[in-house]
Protein backbone atom coordinates (compact mmCIF):
# COMPACT_ATOMS: atom_id res chain seq x y z
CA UNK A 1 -115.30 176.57 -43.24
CA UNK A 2 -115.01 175.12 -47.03
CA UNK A 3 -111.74 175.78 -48.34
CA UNK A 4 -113.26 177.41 -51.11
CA UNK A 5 -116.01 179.24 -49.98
CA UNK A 6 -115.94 182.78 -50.85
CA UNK A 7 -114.61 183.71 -47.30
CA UNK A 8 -111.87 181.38 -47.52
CA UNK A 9 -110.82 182.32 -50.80
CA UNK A 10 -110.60 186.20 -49.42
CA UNK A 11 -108.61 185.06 -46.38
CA UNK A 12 -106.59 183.10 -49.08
CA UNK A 13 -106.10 186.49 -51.23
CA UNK A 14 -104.83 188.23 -47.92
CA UNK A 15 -102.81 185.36 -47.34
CA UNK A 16 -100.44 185.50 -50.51
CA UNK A 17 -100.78 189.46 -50.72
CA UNK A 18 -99.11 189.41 -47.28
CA UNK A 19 -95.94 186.63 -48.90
CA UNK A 20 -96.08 189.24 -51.25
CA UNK A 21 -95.47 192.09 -49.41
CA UNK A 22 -98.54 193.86 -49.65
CA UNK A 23 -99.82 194.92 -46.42
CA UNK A 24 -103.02 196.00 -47.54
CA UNK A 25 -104.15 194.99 -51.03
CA UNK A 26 -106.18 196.68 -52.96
CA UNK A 27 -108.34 195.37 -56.01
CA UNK A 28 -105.65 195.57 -58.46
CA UNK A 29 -103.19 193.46 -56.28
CA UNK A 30 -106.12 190.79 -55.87
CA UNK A 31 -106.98 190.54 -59.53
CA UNK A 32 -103.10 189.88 -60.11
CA UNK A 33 -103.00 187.04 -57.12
CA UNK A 34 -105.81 185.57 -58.89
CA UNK A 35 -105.11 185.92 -62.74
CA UNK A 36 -101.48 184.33 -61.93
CA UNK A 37 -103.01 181.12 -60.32
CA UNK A 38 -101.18 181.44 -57.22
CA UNK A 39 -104.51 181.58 -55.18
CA UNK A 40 -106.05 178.74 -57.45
CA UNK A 41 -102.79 176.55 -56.47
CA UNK A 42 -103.05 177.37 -52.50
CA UNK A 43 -106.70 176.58 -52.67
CA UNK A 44 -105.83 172.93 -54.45
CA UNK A 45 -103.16 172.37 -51.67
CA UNK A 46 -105.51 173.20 -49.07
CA UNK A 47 -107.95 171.67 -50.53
CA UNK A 48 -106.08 168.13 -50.92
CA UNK A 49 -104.67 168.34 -47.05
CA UNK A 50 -108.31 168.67 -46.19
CA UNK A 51 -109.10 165.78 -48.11
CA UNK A 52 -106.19 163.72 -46.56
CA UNK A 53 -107.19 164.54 -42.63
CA UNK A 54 -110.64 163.45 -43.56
CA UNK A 55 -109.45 160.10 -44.88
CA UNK A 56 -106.69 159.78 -41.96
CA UNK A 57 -110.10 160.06 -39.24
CA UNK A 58 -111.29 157.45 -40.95
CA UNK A 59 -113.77 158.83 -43.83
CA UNK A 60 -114.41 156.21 -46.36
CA UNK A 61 -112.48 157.30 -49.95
CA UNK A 62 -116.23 157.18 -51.57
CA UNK A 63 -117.63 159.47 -49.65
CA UNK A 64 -114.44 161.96 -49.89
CA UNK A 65 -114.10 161.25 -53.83
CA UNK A 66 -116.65 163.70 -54.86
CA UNK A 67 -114.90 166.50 -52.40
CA UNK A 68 -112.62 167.29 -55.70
CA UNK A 69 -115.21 167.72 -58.34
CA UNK A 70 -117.40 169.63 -56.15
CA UNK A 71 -114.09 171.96 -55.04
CA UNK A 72 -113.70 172.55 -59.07
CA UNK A 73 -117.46 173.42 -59.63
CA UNK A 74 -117.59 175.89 -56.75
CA UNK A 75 -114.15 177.33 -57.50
CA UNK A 76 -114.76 178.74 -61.13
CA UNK A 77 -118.06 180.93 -60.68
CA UNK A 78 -116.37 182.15 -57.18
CA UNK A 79 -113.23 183.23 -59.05
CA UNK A 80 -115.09 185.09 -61.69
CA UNK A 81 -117.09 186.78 -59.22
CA UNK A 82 -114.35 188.03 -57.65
CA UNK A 83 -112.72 188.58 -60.82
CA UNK A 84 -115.55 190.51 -62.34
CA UNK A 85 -115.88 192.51 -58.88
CA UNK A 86 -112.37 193.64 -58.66
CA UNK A 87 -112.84 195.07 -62.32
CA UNK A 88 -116.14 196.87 -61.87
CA UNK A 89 -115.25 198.46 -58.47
CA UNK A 90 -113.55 201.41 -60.03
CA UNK A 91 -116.58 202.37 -61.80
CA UNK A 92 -118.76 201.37 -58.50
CA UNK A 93 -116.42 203.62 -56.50
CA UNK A 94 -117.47 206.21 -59.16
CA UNK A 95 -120.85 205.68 -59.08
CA UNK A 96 -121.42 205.56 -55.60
CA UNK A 97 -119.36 209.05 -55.45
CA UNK A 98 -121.81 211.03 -57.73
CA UNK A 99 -124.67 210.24 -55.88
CA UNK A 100 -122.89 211.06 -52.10
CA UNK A 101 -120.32 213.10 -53.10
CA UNK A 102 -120.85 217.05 -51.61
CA UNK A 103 -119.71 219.86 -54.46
CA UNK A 104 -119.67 223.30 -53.96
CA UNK A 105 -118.35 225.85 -57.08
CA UNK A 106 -117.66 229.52 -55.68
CA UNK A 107 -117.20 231.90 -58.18
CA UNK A 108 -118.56 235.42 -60.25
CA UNK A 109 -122.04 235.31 -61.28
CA UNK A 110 -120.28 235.26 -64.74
CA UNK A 111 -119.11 232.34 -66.87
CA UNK A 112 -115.46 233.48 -66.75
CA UNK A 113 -112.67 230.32 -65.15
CA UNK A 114 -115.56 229.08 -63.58
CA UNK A 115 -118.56 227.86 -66.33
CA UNK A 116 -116.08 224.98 -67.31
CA UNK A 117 -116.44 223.33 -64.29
CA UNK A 118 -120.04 224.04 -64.41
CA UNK A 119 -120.50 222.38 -67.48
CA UNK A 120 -118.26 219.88 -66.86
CA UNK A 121 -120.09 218.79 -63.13
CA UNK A 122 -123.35 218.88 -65.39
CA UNK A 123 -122.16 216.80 -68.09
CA UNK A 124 -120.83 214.30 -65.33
CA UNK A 125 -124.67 214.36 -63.76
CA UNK A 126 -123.07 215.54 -60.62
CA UNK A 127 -125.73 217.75 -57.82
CA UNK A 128 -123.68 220.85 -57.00
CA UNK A 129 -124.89 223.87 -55.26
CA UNK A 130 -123.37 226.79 -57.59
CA UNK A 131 -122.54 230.20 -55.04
CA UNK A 132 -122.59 232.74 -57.26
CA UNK A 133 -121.28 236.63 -55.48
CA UNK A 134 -123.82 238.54 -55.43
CA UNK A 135 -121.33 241.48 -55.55
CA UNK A 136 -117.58 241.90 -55.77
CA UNK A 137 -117.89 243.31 -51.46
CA UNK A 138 -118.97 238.97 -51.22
CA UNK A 139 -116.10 237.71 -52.41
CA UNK A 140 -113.87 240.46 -51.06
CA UNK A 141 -115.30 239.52 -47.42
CA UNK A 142 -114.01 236.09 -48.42
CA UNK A 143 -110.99 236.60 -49.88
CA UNK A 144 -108.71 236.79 -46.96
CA UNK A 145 -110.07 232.76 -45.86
CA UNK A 146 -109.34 231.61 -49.65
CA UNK A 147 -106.12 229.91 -50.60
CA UNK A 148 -104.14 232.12 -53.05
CA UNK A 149 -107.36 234.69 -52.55
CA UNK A 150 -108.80 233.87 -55.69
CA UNK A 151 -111.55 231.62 -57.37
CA UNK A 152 -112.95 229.16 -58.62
CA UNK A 153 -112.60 227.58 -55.50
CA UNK A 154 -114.45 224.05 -55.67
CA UNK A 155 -115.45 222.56 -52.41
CA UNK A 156 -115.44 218.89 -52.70
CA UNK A 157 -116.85 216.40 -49.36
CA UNK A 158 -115.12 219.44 -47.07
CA UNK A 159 -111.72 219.56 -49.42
CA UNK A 160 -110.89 223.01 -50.75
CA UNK A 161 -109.49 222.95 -54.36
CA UNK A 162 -108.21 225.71 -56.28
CA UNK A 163 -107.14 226.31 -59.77
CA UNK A 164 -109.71 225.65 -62.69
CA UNK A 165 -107.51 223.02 -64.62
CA UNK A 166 -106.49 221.26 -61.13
CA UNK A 167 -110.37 221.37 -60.37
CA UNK A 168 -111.36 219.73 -63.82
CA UNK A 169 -108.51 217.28 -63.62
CA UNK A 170 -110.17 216.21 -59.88
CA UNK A 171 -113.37 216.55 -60.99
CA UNK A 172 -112.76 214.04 -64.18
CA UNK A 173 -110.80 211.76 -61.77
CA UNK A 174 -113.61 211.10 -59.01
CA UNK A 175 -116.50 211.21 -61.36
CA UNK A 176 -116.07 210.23 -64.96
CA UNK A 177 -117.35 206.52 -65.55
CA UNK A 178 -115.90 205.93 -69.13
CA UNK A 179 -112.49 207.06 -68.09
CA UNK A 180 -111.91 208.99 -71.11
CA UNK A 181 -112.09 212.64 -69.76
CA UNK A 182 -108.33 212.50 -68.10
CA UNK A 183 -107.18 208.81 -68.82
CA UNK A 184 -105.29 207.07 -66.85
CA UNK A 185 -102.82 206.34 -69.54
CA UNK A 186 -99.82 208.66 -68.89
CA UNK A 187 -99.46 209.53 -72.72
CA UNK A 188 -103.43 210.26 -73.08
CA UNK A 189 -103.50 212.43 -69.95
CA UNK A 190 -99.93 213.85 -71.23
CA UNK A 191 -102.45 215.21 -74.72
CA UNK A 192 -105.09 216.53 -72.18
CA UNK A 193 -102.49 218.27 -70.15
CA UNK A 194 -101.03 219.66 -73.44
CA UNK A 195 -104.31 221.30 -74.72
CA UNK A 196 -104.96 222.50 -71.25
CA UNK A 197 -101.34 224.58 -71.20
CA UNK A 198 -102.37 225.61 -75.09
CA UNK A 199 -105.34 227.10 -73.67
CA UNK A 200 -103.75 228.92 -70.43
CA UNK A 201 -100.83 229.99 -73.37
CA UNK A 202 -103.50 231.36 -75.89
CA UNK A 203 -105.17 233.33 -73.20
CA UNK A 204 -102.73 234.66 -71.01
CA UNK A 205 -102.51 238.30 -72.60
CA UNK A 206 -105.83 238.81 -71.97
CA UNK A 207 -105.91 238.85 -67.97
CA UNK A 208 -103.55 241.49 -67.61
CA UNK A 209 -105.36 243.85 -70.75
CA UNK A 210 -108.56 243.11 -68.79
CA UNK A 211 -107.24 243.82 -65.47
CA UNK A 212 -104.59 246.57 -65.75
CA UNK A 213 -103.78 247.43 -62.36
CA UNK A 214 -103.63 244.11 -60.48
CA UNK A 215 -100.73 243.43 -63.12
CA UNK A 216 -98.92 246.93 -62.24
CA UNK A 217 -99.97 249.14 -65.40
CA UNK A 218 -101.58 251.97 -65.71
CA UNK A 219 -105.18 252.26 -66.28
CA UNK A 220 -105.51 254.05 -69.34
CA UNK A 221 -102.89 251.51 -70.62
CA UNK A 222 -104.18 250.36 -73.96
CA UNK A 223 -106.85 253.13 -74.20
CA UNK A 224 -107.58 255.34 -77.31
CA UNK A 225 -106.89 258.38 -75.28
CA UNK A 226 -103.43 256.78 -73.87
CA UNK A 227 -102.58 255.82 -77.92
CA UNK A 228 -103.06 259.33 -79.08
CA UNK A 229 -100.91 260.92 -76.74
CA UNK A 230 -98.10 258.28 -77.36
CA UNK A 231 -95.28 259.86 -79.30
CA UNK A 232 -94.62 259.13 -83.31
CA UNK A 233 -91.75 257.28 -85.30
């Protein structure tokens, strides 16, 4: 095997990932062998002992001359493949996951917690089958099986998530492409969370106005009828 064909210079990769302590590296770990020249300077060492046991068996020095040059030429393109491949697999990974990826969104045939994500899996271009309740006896039937006993509940390649901003977060994670929907920057994705928390802040009243009784209150809390009978100053 060439000491820097593309197989070699994998098996090289492995190599100084495993000096480095990585036991399984992943693309970021081979883009940093490779952008610090360590990988470049095994392959040259490797590349002159080959050169050496060909001229120790006897191989005349003009034959083995042009060994180096050709080594250089074959070195830079391979690099930058590899290179260029360890950078693009995120957004391969991506791609490959919106067209495979199986999504299920159980929920109210309303918009309610649960149009977000729906407009947020068709914005990413992602197939989804959307179960909408028929009636509230569905979802009661499934309640008991659902974590917490409440939806949105987004079924994603088998995994059960729950919780619309932990299901948008996911969502923006495993399918966004540009990377810009919940960065991985920790102060970007710090904003994101922040306007998510104003939201769940701004709202928070309303769930137990709308739904009296699951909070404990009465039912005729906040009525007219429950106003006028309410004694004066």
């Amino acid at each position: 095997m060439h000491p820097l064909s593309p197989c070699s210079i994998h098996m090289h990769a492995l190599e100084l990932a495993r000096l480095a302590g990585f036991r399984t590296p992943d693309a970021r770990q081979r883009l940093w062998l490779f952008r610090t020249g360590a990988t470049t300077a095994l392959l040259r060492a490797r590349t002159t002992a080959a050169l050496h046991t060909r001229e120790a068996d006897g191989v005349s020095m003009a034959s083995s001359g042009s060994a180096a040059p050709e080594a250089a030429v074959l070195l830079i393109p391979t690099v930058m493949v590899v290179v260029a491949a360890a950078l693009l697999a995120p957004t391969i990974k991506k791609l490959i996951a919106k067209k495979t990826s199986s999504v299920e969104l159980l929920y109210f045939d309303l918009p309610g917690l649960g149009e977000p994500i729906r407009l947020l899996l068709a914005h990413l271009g992602v197939a989804f089958e959307d179960r909408r309740f028929k009636a509230r006896e569905e979802f009661l039937a499934l309640k008991p099986t659902l974590k917490f006993g409440q939806v949105p509940c987004l079924k994603l390649d088998g995994v059960e998530l729950f919780q619309s901003s932990a299901i948008l977060r996911a969502l923006a994670q495993k399918f966004d492409v540009s990377g810009t929907l919940y960065p991985e920057d920790a102060c970007l994705a710090a904003q994101v969370d922040g306007l998510i928390a104003q939201v769940s802040d701004m709202t928070q009243g309303w769930g137990p106005l709308r739904y009296r009784e699951r909070h404990g209150f009465p039912a005729d809390l906040f009525t007219d009828a429950a106003q006028a009978t309410e004694p004066g100053p």
